[in-house]
Each structure stands twice: as structure tokens, then as C-alpha cells.
Protein backbone atom coordinates (compact mmCIF):
# COMPACT_ATOMS: atom_id res chain seq x y z
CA UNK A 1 71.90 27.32 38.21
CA UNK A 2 68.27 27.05 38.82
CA UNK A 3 66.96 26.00 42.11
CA UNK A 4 65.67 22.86 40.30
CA UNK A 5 69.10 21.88 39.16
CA UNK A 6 70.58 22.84 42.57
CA UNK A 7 67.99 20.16 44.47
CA UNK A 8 68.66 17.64 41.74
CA UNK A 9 72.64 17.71 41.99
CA UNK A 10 72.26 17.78 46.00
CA UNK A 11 69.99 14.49 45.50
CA UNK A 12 72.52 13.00 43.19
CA UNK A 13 75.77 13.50 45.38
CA UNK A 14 73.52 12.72 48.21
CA UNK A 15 72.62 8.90 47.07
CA UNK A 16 76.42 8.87 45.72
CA UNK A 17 77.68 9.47 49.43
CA UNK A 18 74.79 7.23 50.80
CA UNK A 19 75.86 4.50 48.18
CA UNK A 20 79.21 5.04 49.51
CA UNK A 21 78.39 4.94 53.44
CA UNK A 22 79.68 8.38 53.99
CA UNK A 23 76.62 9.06 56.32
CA UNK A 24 77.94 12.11 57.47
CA UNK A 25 78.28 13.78 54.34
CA UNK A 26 74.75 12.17 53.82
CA UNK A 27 73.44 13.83 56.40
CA UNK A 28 75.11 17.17 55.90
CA UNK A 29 73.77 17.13 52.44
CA UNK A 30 70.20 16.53 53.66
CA UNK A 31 70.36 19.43 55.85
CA UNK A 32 70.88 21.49 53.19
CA UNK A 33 68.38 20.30 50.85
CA UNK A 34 65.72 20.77 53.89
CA UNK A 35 67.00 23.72 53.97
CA UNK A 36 65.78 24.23 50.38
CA UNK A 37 62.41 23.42 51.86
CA UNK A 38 62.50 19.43 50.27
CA UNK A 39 62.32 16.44 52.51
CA UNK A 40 63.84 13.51 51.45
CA UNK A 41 62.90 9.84 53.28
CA UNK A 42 65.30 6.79 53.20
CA UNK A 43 64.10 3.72 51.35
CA UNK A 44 65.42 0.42 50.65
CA UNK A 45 65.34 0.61 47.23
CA UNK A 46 67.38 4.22 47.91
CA UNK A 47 65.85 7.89 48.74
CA UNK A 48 62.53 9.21 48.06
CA UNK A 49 61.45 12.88 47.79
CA UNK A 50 58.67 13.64 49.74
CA UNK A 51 58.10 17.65 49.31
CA UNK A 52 59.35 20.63 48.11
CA UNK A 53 60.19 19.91 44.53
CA UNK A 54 57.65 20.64 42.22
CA UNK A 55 57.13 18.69 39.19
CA UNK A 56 58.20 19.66 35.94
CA UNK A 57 55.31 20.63 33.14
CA UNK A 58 56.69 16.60 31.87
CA UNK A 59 55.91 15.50 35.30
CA UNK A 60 52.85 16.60 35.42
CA UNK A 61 51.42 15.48 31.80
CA UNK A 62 52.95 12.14 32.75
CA UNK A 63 50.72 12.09 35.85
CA UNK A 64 47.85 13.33 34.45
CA UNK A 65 48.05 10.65 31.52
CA UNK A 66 48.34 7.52 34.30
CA UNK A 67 45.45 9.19 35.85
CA UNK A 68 43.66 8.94 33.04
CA UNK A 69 44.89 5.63 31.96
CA UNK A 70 43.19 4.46 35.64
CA UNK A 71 40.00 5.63 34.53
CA UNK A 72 39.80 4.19 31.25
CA UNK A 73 40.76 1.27 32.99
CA UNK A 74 37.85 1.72 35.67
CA UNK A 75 35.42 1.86 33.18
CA UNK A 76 36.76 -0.57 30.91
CA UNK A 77 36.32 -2.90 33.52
CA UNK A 78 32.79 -1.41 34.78
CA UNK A 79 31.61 -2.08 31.11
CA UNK A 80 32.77 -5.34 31.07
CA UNK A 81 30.66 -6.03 34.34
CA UNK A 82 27.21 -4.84 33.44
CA UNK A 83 27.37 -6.80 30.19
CA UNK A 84 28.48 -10.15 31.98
CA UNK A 85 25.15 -8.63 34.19
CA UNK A 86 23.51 -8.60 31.52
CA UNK A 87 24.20 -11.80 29.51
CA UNK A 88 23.87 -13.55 32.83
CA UNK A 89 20.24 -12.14 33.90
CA UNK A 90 19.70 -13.07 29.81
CA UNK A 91 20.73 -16.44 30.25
CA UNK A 92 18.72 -17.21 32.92
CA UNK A 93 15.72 -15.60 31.18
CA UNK A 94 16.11 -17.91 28.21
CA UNK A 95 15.95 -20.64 31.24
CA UNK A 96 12.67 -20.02 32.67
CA UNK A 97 10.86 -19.24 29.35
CA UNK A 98 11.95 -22.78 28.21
CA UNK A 99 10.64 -23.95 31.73
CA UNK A 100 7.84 -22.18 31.03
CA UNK A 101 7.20 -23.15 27.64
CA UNK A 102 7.60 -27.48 28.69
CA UNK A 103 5.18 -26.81 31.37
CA UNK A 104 2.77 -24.78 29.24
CA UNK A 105 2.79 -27.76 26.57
CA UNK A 106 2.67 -30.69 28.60
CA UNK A 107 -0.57 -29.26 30.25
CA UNK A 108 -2.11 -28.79 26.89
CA UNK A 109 -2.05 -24.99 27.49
CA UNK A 110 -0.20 -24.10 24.11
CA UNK A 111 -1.01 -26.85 21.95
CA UNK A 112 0.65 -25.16 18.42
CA UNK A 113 3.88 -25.79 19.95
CA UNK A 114 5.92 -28.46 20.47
CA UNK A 115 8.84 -28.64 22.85
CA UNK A 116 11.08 -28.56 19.37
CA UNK A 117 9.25 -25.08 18.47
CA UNK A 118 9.88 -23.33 21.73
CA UNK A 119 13.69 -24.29 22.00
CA UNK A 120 13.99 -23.19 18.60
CA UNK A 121 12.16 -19.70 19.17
CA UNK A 122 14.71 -19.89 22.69
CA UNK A 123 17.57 -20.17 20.87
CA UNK A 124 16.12 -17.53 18.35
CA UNK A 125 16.12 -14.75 20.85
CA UNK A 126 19.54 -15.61 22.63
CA UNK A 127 21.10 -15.31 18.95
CA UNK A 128 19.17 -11.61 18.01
CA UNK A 129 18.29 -10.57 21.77
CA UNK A 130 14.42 -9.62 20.15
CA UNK A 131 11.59 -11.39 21.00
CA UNK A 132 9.95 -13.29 17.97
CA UNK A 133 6.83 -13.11 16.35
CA UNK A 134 4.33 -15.90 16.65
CA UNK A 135 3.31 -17.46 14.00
CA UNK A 136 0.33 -19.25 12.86
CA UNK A 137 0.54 -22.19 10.71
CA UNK A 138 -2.35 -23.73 9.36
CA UNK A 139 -0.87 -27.14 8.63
């Protein structure tokens, strides 16, 4: 029996006597697995290794996979807050150039627009995110 196995039946007949009440068996049985070099702490929802048994090659993919799984999530979420950043400091962009652009034409200041022309070329660079060309019409 490896040393593994030996912990692991300990732990088993140890919650069996705990489930049971027998707290001196318990005990006993505790003694010996400290003795093992593995602590064991006393939960409510029933007993919790602390130390001295090392993880099985499973264990330890299964660890390093939720670890991982934590970081994607990290940076899933980290994405997710530089483009709301982004779309937000966009938005407000689009704001003041339409600002901008009513103030510019009702002081006579960019006379081949109209306040039509510069929501339209507004709403032209919120849908592509480029700045457009200006055009000159002669008509």
C-alpha cells in the first residue's frame, strides 16, 4: 500500500467515525495521520486537509487549468473594459464635434454645411470609426 493510499483510507475511516460521533477513534485516527506528517482541520461541511499530501499529477493539471481559466477570465473582462473605454471616450467625441459643428454654422464660420451635413458626416464616423473626407460641391 502506498503512503498515498494509506493517508486516503485513514481520511476515509476518519470522517466515517466522525460521521458516527466516535470522537475518540476520531481523534486516535488523526494522530496517526499527523503522524504521517498531514494535518487535517474540522469543517462544517466535514474535514479538510491542510498539508502533507501532495497532489496527484491529476491534481495538479486540474489546478493549473482553473488557474488558467482565472486568467482568461481576467483578461476577458480587461478587454471588455478598454473597449466600453473606448466606445465611451468615442461617444462623447461624436458629441462635441456635433457641438462644434452647430456652433461653427450658426456663426457663419462653415457656411458649406448645414446642420443636416454635419450629423450626417457624425453619424458617418460612429458607423466606420474613420474620419471623412470633405467634400466640395459646387451646386
Amino acid at each position: 500500500m502506498t503512503r498515498r493510499d494509506q493517508i486516503t483510507s485513514l481520511l476515509a475511516r476518519r470522517a466515517a467515525a466522525r460521521e458516527a460521533k466516535d470522537w475518540p477513534h476520531a481523534d486516535a485516527l488523526r494522530e496517526q495521520l499527523a503522524a504521517l506528517g498531514v494535518s487535517v482541520r474540522d469543517t462544517k461541511a466535514g474535514q479538510v486537509v491542510m498539508s502533507g499530501l501532495e497532489p496527484t499529477e491529476a491534481e495538479q493539471l486540474r489546478i493549473r487549468i482553473n488557474s488558467l481559466s482565472r486568467k482568461l477570465d481576467l483578461e476577458k473582462h480587461r478587454s471588455a473594459f478598454w473597449e466600453r473605454q473606448y466606445n465611451r471616450i468615442s461617444r462623447q467625441k461624436d458629441v462635441e464635434f456635433r457641438k462644434f459643428a452647430e456652433i461653427a454654422i450658426r456663426a457663419g464660420e462653415w457656411p458649406s454645411l448645414t446642420a443636416d451635413d454635419a450629423q450626417t458626416r457624425a453619424e458617418t464616423r460612429t458607423a466606420d470609426n474613420s474620419t471623412p473626407q470633405p467634400t466640395d460641391d459646387p451646386s
